[in-house]
PDB file of N, CA and C in Angstrom:
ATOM      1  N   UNK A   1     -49.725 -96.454   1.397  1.00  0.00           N
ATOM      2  CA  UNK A   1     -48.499 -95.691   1.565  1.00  0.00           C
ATOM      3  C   UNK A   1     -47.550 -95.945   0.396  1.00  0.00           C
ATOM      4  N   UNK A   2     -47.588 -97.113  -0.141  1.00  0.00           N
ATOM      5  CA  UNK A   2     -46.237 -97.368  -0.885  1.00  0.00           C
ATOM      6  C   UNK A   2     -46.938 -97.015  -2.759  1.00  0.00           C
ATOM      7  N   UNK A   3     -48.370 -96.813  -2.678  1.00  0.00           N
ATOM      8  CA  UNK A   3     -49.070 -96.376  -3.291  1.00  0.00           C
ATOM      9  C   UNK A   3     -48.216 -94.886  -4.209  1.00  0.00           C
ATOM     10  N   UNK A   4     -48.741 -94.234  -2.709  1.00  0.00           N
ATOM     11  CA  UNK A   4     -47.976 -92.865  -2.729  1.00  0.00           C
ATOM     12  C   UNK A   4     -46.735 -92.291  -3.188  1.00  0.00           C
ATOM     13  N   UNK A   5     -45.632 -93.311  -2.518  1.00  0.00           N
ATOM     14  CA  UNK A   5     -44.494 -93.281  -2.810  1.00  0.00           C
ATOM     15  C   UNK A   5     -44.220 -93.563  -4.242  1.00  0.00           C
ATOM     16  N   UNK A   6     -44.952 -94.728  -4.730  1.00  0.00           N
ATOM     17  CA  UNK A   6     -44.833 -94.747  -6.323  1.00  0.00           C
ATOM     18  C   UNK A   6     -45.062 -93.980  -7.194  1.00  0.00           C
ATOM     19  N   UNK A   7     -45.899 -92.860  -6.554  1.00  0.00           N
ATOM     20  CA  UNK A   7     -46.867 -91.996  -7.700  1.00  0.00           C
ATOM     21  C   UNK A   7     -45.691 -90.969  -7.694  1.00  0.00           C
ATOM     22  N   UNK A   8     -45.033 -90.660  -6.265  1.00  0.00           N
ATOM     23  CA  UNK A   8     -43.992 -88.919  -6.192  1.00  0.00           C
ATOM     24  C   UNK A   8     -42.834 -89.315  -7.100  1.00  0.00           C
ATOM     25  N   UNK A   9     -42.720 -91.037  -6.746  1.00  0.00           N
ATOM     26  CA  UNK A   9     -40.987 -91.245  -7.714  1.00  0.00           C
ATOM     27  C   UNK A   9     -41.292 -91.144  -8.931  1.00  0.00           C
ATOM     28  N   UNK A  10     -42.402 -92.074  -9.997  1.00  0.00           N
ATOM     29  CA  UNK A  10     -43.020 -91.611 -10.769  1.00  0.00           C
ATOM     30  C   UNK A  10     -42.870 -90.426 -11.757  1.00  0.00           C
ATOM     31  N   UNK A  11     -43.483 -89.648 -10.709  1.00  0.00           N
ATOM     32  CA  UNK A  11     -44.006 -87.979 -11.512  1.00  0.00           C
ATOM     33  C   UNK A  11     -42.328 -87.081 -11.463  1.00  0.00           C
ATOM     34  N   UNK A  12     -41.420 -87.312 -10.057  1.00  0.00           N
ATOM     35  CA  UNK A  12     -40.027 -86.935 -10.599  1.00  0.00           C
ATOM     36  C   UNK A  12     -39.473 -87.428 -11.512  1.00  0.00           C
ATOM     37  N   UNK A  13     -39.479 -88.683 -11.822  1.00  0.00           N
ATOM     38  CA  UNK A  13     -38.584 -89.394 -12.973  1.00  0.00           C
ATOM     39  C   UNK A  13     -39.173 -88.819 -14.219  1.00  0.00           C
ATOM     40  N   UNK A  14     -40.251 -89.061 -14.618  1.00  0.00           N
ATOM     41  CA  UNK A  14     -40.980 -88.233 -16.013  1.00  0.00           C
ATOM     42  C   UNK A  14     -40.584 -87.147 -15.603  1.00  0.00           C
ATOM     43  N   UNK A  15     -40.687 -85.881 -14.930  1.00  0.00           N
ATOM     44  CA  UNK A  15     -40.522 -84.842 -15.340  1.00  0.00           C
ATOM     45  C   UNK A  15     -39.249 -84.127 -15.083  1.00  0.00           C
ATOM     46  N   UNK A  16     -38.298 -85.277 -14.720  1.00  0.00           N
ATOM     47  CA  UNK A  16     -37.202 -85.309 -14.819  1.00  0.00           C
ATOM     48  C   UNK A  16     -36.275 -84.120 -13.321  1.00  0.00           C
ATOM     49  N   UNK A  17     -36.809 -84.445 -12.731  1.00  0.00           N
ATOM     50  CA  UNK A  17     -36.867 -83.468 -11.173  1.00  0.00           C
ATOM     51  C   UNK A  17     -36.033 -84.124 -10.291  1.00  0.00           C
ATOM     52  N   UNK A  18     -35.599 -82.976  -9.184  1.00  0.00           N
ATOM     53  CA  UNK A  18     -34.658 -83.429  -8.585  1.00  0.00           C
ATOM     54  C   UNK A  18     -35.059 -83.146  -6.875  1.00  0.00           C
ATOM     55  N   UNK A  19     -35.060 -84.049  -6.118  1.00  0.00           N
ATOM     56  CA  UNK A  19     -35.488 -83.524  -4.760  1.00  0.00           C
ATOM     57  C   UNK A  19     -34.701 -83.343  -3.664  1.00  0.00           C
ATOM     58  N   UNK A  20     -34.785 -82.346  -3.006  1.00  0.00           N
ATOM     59  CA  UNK A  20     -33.297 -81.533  -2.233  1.00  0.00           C
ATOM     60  C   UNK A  20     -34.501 -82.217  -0.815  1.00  0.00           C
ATOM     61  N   UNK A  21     -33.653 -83.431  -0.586  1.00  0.00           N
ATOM     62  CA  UNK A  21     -34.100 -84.245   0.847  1.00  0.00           C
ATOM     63  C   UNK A  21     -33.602 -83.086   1.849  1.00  0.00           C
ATOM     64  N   UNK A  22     -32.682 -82.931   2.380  1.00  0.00           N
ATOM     65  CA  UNK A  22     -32.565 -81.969   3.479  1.00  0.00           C
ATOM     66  C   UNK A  22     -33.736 -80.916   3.577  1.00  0.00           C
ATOM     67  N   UNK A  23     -34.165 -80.493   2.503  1.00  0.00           N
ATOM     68  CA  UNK A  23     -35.473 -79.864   2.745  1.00  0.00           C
ATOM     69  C   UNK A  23     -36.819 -80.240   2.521  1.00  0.00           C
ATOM     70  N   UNK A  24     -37.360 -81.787   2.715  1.00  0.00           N
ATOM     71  CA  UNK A  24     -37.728 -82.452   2.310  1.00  0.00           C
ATOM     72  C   UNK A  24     -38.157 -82.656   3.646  1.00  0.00           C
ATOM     73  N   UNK A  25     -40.064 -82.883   4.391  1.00  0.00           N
ATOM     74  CA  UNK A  25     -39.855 -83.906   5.697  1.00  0.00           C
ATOM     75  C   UNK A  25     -41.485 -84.089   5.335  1.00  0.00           C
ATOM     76  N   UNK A  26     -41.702 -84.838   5.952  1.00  0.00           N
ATOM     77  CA  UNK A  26     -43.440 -85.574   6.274  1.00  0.00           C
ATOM     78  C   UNK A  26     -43.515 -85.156   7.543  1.00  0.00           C
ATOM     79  N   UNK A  27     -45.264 -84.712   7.738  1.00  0.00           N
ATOM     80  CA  UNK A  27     -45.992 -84.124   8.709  1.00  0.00           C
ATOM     81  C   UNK A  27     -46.694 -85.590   8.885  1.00  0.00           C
ATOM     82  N   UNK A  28     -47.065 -86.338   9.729  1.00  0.00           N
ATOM     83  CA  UNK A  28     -48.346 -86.647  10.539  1.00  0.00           C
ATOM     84  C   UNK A  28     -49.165 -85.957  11.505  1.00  0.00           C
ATOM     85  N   UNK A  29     -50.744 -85.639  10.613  1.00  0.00           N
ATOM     86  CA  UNK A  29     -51.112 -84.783  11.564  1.00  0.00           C
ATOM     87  C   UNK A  29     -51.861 -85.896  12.238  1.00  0.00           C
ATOM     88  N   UNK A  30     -52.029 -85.524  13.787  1.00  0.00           N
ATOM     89  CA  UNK A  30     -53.189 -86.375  14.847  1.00  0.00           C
ATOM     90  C   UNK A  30     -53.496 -85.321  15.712  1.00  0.00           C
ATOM     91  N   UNK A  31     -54.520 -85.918  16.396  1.00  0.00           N
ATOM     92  CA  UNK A  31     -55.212 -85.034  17.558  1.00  0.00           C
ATOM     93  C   UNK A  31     -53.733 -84.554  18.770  1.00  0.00           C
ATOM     94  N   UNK A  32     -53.168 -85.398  18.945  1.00  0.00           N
ATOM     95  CA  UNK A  32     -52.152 -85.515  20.405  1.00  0.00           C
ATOM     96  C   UNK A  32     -50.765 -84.546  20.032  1.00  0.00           C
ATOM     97  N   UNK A  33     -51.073 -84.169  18.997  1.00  0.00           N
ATOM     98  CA  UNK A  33     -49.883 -83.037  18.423  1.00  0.00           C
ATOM     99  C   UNK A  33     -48.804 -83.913  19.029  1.00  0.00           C
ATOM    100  N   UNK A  34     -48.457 -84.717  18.818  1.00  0.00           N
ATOM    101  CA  UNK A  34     -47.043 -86.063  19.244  1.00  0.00           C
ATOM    102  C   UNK A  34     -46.689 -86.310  17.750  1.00  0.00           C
ATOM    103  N   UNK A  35     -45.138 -86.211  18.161  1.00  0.00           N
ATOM    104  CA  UNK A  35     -44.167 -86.659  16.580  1.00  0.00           C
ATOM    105  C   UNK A  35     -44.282 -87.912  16.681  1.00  0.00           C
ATOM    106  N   UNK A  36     -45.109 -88.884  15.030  1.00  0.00           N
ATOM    107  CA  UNK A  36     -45.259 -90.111  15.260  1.00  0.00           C
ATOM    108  C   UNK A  36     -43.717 -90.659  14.928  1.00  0.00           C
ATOM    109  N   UNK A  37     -43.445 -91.489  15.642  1.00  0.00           N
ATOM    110  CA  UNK A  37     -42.503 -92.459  15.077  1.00  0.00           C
ATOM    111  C   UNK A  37     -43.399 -93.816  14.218  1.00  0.00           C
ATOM    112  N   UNK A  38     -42.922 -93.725  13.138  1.00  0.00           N
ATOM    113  CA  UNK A  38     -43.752 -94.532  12.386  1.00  0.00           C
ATOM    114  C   UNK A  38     -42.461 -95.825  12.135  1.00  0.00           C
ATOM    115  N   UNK A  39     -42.403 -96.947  12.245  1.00  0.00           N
ATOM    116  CA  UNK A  39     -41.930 -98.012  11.936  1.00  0.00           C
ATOM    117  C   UNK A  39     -41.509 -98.349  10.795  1.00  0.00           C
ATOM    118  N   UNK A  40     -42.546 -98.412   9.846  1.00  0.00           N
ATOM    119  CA  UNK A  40     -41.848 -98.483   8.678  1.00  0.00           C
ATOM    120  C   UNK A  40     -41.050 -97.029   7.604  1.00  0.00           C
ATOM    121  N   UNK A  41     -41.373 -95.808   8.551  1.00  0.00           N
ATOM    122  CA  UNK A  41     -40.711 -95.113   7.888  1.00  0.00           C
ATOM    123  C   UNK A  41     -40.905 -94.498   6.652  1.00  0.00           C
ATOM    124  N   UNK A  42     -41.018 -92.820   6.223  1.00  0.00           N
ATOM    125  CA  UNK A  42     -41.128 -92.454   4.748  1.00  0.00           C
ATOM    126  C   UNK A  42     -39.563 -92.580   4.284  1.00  0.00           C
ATOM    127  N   UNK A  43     -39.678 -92.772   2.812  1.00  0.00           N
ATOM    128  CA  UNK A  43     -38.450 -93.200   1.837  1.00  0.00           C
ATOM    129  C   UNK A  43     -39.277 -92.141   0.390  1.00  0.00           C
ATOM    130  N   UNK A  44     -37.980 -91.802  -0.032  1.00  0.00           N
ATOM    131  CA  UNK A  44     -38.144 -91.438  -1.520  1.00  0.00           C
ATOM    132  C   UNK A  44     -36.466 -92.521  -2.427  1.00  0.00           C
ATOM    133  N   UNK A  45     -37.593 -92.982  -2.960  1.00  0.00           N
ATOM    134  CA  UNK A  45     -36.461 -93.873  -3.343  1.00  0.00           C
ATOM    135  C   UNK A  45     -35.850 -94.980  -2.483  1.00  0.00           C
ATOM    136  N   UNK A  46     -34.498 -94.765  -2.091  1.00  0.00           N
ATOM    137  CA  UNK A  46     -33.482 -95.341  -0.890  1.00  0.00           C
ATOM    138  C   UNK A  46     -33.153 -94.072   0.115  1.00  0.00           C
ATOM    139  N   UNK A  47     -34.142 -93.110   0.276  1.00  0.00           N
ATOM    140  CA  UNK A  47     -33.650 -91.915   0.810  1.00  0.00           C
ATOM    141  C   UNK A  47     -34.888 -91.808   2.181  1.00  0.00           C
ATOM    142  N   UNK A  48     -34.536 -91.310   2.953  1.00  0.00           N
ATOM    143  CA  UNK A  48     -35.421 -91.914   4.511  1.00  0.00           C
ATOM    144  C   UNK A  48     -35.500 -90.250   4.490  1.00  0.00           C
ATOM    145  N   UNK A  49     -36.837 -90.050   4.232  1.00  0.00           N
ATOM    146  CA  UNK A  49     -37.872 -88.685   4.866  1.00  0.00           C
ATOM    147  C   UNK A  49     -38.120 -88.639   6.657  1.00  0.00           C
ATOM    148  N   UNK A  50     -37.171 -87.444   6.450  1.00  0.00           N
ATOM    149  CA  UNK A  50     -37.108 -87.450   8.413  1.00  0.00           C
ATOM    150  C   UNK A  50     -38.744 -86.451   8.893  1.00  0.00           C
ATOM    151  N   UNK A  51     -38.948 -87.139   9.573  1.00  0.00           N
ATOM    152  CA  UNK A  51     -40.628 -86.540  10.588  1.00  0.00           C
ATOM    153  C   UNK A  51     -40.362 -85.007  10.688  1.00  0.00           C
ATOM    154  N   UNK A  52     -41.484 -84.431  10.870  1.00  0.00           N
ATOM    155  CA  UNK A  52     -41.080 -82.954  11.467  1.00  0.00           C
ATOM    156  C   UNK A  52     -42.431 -82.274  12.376  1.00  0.00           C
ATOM    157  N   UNK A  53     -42.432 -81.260  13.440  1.00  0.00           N
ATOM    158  CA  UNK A  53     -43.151 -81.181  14.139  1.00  0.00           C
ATOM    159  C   UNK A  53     -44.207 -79.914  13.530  1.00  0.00           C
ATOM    160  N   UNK A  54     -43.398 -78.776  12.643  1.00  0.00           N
ATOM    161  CA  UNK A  54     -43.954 -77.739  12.136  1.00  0.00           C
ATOM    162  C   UNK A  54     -43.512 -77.720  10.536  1.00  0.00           C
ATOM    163  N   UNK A  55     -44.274 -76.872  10.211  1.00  0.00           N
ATOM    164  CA  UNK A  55     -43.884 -76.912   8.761  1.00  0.00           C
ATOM    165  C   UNK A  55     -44.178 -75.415   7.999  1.00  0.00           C
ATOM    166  N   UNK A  56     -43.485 -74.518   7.368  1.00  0.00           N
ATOM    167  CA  UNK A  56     -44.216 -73.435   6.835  1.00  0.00           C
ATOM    168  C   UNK A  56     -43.803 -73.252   5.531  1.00  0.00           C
ATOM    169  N   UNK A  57     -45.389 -73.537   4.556  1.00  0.00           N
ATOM    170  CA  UNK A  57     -45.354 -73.378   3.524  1.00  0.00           C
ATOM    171  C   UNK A  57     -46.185 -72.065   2.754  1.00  0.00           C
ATOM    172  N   UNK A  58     -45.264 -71.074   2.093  1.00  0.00           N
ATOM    173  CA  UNK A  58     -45.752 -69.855   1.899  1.00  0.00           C
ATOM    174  C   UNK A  58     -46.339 -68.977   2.599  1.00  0.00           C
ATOM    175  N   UNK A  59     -45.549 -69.054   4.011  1.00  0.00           N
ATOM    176  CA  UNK A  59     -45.427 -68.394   5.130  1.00  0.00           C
ATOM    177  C   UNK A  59     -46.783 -68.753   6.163  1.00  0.00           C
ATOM    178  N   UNK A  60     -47.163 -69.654   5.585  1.00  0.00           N
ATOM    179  CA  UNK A  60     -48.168 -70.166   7.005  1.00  0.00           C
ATOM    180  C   UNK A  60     -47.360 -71.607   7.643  1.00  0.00           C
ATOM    181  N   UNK A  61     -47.494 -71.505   8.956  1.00  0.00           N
ATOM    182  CA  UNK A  61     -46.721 -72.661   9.579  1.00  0.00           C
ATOM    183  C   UNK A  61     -48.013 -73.765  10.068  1.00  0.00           C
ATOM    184  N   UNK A  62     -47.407 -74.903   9.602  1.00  0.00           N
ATOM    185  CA  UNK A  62     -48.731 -75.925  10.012  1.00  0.00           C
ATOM    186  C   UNK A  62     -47.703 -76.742  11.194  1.00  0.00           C
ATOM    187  N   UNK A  63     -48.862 -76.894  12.197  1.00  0.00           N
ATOM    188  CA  UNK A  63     -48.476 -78.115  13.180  1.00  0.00           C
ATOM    189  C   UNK A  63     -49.088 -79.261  13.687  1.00  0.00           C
ATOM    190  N   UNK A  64     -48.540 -80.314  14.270  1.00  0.00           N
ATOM    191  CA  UNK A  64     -49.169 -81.489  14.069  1.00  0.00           C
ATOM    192  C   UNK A  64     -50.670 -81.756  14.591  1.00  0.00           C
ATOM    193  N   UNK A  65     -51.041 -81.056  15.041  1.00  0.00           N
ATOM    194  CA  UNK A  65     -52.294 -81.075  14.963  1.00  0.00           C
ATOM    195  C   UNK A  65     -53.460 -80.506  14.308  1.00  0.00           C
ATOM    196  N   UNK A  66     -53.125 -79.755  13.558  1.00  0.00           N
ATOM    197  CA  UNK A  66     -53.541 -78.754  12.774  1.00  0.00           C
ATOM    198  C   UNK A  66     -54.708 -77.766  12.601  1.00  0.00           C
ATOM    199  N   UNK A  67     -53.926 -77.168  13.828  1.00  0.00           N
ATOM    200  CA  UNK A  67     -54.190 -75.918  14.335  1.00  0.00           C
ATOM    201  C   UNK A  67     -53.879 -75.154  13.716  1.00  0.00           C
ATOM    202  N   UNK A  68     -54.228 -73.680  13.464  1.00  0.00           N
ATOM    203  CA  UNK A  68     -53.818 -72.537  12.866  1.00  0.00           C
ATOM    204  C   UNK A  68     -53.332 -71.460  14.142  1.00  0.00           C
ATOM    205  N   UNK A  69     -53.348 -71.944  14.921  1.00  0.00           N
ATOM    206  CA  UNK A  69     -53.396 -71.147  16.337  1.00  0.00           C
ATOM    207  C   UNK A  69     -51.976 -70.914  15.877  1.00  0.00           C
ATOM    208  N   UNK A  70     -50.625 -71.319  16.014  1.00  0.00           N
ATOM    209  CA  UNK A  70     -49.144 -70.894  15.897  1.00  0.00           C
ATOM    210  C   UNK A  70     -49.222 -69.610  14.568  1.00  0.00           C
ATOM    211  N   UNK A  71     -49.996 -70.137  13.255  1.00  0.00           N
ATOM    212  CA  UNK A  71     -49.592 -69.319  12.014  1.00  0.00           C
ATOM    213  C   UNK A  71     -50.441 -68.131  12.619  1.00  0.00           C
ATOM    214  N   UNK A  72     -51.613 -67.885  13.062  1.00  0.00           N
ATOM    215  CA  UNK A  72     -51.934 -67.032  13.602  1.00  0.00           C
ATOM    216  C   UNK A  72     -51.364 -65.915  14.617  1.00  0.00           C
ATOM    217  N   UNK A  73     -50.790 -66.143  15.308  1.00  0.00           N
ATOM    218  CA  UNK A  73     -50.034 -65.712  16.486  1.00  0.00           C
ATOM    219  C   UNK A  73     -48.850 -65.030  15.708  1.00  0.00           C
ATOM    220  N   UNK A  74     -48.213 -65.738  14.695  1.00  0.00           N
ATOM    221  CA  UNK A  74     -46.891 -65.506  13.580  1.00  0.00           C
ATOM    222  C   UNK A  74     -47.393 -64.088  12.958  1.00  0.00           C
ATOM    223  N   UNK A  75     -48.590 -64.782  12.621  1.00  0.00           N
ATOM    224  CA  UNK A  75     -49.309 -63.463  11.311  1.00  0.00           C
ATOM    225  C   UNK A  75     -49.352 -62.185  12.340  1.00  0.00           C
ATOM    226  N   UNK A  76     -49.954 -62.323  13.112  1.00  0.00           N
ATOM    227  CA  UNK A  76     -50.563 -61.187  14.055  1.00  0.00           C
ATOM    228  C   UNK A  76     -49.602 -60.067  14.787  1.00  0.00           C
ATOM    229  N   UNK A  77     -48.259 -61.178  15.053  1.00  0.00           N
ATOM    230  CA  UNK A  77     -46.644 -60.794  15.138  1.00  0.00           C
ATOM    231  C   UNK A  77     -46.155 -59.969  14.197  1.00  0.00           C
ATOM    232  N   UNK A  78     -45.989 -60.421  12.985  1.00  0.00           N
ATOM    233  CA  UNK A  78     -45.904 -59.719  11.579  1.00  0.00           C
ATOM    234  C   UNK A  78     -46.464 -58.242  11.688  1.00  0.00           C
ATOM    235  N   UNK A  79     -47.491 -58.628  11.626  1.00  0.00           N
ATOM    236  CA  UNK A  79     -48.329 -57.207  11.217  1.00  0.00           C
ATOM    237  C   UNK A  79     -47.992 -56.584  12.205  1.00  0.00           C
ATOM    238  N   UNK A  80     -48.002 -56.392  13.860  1.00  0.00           N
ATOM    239  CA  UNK A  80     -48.143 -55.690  14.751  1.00  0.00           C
ATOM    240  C   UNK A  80     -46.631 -54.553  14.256  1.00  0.00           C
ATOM    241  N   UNK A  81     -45.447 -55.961  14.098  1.00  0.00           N
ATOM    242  CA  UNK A  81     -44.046 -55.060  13.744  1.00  0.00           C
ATOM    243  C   UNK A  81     -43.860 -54.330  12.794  1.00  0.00           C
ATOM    244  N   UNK A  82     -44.155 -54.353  11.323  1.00  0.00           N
ATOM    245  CA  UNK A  82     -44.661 -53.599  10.563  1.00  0.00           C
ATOM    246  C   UNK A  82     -45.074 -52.493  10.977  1.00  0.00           C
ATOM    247  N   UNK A  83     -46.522 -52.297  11.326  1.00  0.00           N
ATOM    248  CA  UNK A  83     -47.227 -51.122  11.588  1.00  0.00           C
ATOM    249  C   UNK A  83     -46.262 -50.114  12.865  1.00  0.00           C
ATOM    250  N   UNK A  84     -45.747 -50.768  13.327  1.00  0.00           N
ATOM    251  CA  UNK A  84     -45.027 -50.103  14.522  1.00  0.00           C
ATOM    252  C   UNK A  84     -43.758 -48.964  13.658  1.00  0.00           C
ATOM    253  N   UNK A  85     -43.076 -49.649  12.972  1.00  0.00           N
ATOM    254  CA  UNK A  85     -42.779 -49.297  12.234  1.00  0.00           C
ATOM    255  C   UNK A  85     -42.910 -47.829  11.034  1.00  0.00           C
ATOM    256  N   UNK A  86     -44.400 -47.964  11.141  1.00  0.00           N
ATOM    257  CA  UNK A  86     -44.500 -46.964  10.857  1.00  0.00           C
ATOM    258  C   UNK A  86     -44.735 -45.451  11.094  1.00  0.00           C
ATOM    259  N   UNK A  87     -44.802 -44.426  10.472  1.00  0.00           N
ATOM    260  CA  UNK A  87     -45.387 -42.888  11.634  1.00  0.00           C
ATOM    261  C   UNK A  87     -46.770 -43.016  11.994  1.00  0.00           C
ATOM    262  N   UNK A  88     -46.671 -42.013  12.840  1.00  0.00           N
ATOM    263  CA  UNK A  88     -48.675 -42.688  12.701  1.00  0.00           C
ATOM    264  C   UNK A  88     -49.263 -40.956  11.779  1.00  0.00           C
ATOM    265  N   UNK A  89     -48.885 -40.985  10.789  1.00  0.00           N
ATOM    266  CA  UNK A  89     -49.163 -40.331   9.714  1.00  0.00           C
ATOM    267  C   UNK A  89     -49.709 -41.508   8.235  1.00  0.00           C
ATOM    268  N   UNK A  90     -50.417 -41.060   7.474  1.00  0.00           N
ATOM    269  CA  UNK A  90     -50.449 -42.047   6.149  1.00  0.00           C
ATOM    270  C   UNK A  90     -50.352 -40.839   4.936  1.00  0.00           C
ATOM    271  N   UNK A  91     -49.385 -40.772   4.307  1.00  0.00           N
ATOM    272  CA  UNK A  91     -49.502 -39.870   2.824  1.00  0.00           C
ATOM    273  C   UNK A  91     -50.137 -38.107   4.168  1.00  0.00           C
ATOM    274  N   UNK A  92     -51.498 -37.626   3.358  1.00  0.00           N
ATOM    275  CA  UNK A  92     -51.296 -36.245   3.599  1.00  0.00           C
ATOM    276  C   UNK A  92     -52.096 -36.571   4.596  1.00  0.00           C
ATOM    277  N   UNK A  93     -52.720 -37.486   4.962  1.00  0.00           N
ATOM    278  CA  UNK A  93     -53.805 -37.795   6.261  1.00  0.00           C
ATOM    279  C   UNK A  93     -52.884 -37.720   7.445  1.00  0.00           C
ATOM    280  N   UNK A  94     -53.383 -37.073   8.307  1.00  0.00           N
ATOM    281  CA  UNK A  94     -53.185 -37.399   9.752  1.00  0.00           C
ATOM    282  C   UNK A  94     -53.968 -38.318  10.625  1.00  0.00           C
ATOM    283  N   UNK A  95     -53.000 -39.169  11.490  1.00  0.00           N
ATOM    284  CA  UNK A  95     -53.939 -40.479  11.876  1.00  0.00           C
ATOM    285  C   UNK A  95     -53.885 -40.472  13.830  1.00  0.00           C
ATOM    286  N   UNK A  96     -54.878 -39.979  14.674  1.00  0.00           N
ATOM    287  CA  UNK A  96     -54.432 -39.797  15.461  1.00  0.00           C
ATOM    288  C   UNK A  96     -54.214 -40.239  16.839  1.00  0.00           C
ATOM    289  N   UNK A  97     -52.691 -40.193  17.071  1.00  0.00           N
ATOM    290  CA  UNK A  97     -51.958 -40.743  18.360  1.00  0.00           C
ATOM    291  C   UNK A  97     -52.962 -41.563  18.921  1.00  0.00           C
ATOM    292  N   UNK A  98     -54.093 -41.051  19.635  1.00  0.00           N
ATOM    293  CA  UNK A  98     -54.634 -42.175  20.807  1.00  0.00           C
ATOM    294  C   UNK A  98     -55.073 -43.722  19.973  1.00  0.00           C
ATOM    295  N   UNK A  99     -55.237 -43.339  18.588  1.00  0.00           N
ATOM    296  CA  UNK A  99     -55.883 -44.371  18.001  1.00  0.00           C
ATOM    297  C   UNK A  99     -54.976 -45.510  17.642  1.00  0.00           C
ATOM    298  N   UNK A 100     -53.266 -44.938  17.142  1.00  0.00           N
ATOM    299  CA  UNK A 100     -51.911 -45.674  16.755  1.00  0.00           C
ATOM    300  C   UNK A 100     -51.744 -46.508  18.443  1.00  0.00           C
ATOM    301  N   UNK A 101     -51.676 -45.535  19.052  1.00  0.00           N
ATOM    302  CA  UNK A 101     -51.263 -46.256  20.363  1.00  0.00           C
ATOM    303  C   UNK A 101     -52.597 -47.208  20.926  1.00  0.00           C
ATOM    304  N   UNK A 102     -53.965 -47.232  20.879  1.00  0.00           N
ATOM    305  CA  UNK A 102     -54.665 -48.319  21.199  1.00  0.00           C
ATOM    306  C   UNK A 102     -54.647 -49.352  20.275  1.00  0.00           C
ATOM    307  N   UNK A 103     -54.111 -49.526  18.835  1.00  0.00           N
ATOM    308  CA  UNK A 103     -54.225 -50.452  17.835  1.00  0.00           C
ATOM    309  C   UNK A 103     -52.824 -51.449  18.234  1.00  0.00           C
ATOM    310  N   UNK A 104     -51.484 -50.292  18.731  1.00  0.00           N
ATOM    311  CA  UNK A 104     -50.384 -51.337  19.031  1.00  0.00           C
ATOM    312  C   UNK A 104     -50.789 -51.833  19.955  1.00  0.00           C
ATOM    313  N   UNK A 105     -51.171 -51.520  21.466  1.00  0.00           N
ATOM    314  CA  UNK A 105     -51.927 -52.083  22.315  1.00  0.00           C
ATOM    315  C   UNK A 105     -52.449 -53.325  21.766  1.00  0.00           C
ATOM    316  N   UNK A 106     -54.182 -53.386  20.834  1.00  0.00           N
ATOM    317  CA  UNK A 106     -54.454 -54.487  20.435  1.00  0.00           C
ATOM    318  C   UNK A 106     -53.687 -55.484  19.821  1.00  0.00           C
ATOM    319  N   UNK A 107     -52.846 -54.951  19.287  1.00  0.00           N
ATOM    320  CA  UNK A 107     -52.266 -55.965  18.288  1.00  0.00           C
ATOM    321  C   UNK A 107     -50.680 -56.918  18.763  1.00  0.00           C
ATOM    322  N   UNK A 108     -50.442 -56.451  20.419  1.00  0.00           N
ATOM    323  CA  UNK A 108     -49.412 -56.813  20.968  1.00  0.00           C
ATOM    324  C   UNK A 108     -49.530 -57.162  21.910  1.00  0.00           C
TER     325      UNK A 108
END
């Protein structure tokens, strides 16, 4: 661990970087999807890295167990609202009704 910590302070100090802690947290992933309280605690520097239960990086959300089941459900959310969104026309194609309305069906 303290391995680690040497290598991130390290590579900020050379490259001369700055780290915005408030947006800053450590995941432990385990089977029991439980927020570890860890004892000795992550630090950057003198700065205490607070735990977190989810995390989404470039719009996929990871959770402590690491499952894709939540980013999935997110994604699938996404898309359904989108498409709803749209006519159920595309450019000069016609796309038709029973098929728009069984796809929102599937997708909701």
């Amino acid at each position: 661990k303290q391995w680690y910590q040497r290598r991130v302070r390290d590579f900020v100090t050379k490259w001369e970087l700055s780290v915005n802690i408030q947006k800053t947290n450590i995941m432990v992933f385990n089977s029991g999807s439980k927020l570890l309280n860890c004892s000795y605690g992550f630090k950057l520097g003198e700065l205490k890295i607070e735990p977190t239960r989810k995390y989404c990086y470039l719009g996929i959300q990871f959770s402590l167990n690491g499952s894709f089941k939540h980013a999935i459900d997110e994604l699938r959310k996404k898309s359904s609202q989108g498409f709803l969104f749209h006519p159920p026309h595309c450019g000069h194609e016609s796309v038709d009704y029973k098929d728009y309305a069984q796809t929102n069906r599937l997708l909701g």
